[in-house]
C-alpha atoms as a PDB file:
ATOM      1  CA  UNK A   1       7.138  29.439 -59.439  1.00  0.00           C
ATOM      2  CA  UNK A   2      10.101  27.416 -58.051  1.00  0.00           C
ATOM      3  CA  UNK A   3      12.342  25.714 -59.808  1.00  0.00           C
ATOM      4  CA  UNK A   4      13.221  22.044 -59.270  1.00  0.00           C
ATOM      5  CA  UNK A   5      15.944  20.817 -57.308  1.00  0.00           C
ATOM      6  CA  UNK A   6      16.968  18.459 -60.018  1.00  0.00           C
ATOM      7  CA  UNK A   7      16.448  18.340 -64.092  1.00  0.00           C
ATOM      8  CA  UNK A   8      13.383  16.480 -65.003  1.00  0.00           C
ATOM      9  CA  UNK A   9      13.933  12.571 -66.419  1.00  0.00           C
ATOM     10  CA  UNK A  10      11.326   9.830 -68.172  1.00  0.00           C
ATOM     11  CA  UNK A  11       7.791   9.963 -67.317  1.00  0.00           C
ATOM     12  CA  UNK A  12       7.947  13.578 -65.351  1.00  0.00           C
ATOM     13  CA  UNK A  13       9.564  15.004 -68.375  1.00  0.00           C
ATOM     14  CA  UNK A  14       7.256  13.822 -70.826  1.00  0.00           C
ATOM     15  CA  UNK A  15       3.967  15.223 -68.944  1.00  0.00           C
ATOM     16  CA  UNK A  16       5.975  18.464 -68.491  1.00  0.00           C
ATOM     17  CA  UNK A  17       6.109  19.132 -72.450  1.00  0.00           C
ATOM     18  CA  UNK A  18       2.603  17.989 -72.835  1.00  0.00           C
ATOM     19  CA  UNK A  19       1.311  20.499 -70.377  1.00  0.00           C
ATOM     20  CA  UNK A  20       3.877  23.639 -71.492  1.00  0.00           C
ATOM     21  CA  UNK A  21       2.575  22.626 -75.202  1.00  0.00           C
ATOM     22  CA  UNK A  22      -0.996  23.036 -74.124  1.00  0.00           C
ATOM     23  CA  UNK A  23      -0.107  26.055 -71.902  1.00  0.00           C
ATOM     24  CA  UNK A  24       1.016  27.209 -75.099  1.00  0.00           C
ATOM     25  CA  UNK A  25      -2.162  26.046 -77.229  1.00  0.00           C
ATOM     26  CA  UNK A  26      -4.242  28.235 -74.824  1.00  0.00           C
ATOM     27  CA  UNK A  27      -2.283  31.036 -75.133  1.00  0.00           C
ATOM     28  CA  UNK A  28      -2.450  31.101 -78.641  1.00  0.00           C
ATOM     29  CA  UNK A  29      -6.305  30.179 -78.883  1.00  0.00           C
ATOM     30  CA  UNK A  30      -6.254  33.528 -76.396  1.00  0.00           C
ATOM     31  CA  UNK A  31      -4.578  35.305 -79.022  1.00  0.00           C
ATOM     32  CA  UNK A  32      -1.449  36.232 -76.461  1.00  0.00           C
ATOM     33  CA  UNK A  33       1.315  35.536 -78.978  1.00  0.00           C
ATOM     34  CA  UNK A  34       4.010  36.976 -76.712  1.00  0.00           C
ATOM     35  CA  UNK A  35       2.912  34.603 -74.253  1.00  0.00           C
ATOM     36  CA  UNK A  36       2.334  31.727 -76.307  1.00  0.00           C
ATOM     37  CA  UNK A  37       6.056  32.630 -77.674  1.00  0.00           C
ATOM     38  CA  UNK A  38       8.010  32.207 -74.498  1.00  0.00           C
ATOM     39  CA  UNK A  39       5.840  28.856 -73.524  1.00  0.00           C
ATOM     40  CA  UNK A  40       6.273  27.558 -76.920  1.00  0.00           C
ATOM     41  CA  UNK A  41      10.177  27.864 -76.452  1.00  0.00           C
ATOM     42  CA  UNK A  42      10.422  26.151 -73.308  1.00  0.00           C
ATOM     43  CA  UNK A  43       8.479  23.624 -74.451  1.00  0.00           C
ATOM     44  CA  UNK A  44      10.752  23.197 -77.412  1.00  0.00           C
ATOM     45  CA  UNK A  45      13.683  23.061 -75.780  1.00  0.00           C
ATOM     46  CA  UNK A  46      12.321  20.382 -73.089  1.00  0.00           C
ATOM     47  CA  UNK A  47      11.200  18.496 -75.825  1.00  0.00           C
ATOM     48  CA  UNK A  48      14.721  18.506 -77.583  1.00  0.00           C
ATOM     49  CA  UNK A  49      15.513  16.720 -74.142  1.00  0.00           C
ATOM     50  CA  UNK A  50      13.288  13.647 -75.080  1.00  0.00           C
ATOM     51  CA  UNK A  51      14.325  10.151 -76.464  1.00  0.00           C
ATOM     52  CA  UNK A  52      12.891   8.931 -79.716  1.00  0.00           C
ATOM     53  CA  UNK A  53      10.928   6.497 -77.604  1.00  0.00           C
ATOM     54  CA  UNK A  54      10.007   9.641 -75.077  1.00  0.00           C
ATOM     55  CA  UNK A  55       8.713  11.732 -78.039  1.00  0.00           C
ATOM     56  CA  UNK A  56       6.677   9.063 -79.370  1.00  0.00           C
ATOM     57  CA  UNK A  57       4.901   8.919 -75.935  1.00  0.00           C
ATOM     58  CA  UNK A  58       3.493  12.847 -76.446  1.00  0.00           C
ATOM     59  CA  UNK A  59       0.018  13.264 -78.347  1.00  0.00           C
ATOM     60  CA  UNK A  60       0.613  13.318 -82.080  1.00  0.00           C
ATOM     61  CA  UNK A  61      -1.692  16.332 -81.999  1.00  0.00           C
ATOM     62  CA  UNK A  62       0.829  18.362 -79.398  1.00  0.00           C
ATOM     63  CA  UNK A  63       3.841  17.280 -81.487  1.00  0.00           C
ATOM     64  CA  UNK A  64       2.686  18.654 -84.946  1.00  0.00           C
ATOM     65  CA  UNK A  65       1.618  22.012 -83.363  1.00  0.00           C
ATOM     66  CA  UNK A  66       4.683  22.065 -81.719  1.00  0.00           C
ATOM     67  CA  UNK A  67       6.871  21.132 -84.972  1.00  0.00           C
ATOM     68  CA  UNK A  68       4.385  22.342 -87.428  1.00  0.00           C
ATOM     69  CA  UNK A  69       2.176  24.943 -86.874  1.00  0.00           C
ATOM     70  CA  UNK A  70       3.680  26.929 -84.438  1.00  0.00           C
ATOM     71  CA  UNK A  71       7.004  27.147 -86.794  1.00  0.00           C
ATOM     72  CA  UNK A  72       5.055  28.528 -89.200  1.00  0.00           C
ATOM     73  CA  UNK A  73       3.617  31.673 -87.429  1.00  0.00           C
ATOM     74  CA  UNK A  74       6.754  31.888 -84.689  1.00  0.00           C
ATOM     75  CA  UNK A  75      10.013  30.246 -86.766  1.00  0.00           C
ATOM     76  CA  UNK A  76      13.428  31.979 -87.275  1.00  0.00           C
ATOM     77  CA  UNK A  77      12.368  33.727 -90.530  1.00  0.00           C
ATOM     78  CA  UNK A  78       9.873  36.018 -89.310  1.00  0.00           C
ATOM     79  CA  UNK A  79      10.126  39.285 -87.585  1.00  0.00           C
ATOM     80  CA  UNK A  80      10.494  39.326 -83.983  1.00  0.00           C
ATOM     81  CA  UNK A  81       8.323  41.358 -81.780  1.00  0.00           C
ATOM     82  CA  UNK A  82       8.358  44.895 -81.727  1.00  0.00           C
ATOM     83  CA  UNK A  83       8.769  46.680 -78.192  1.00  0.00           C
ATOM     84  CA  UNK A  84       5.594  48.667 -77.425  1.00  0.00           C
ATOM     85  CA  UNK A  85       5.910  52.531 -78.165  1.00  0.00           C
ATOM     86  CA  UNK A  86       5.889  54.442 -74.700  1.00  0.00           C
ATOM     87  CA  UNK A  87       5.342  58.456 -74.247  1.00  0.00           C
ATOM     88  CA  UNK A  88       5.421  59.608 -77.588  1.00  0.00           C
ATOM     89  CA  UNK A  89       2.355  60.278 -79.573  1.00  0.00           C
ATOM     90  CA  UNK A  90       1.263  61.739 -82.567  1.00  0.00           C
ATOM     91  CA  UNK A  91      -0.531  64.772 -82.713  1.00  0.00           C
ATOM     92  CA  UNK A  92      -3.595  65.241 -84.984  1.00  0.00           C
END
C-alpha cells in the first residue's frame, strides 16, 4: 500500500483510526494476535494524534477496546512474542 503524500488532519484522520481499530478487532476475533498487534499499534499511535474533541468523535466501543481491552492482553507488562523455532526438532 502507498503511503500518503501528506500526514492525515480532522475528519480523514478520525475515520483512519476507526477503520485500523476495526482492522484490528477482526484480527483479533481471527485469533491473529501478531497481526492484530502491529494494527493495534498504528492505530494507537494515530490516535495519540487526535484532539480531545477528535477522540470524542470515534465510537465509544472502538475507544475502550483500544484503551482497555487490548492493553490488557497486548500492554508493556507482558511477554513479547516469541520468534518461531526453524530447523531444529526434537527427536522421539
Amino acid at each position: 500500500m502507498a503511503k500518503p503524500d501528506k500526514p492525515l488532519t480532522g475528519e480523514a484522520l478520525v475515520k483512519e483510526v476507526c477503520r485500523r481499530i476495526r482492522v484490528a478487532r477482526s484480527y483479533w476475533d481471527a485469533h491473529n494476535n501478531a497481526a492484530c498487534r502491529g494494527e493495534r499499534e498504528r492505530a494507537l499511535a494515530l490516535y495519540n494524534q487526535l484532539s480531545k474533541e477528535q477522540k470524542d468523535q470515534i465510537p465509544q466501543q472502538l475507544r475502550v477496546w483500544l484503551r482497555y481491552r487490548s492493553e490488557k492482553y497486548f500492554g508493556a507488562h507482558r511477554t513479547p512474542p516469541k520468534s518461531k523455532r526453524k530447523g531444529k526438532r526434537r527427536k522421539s
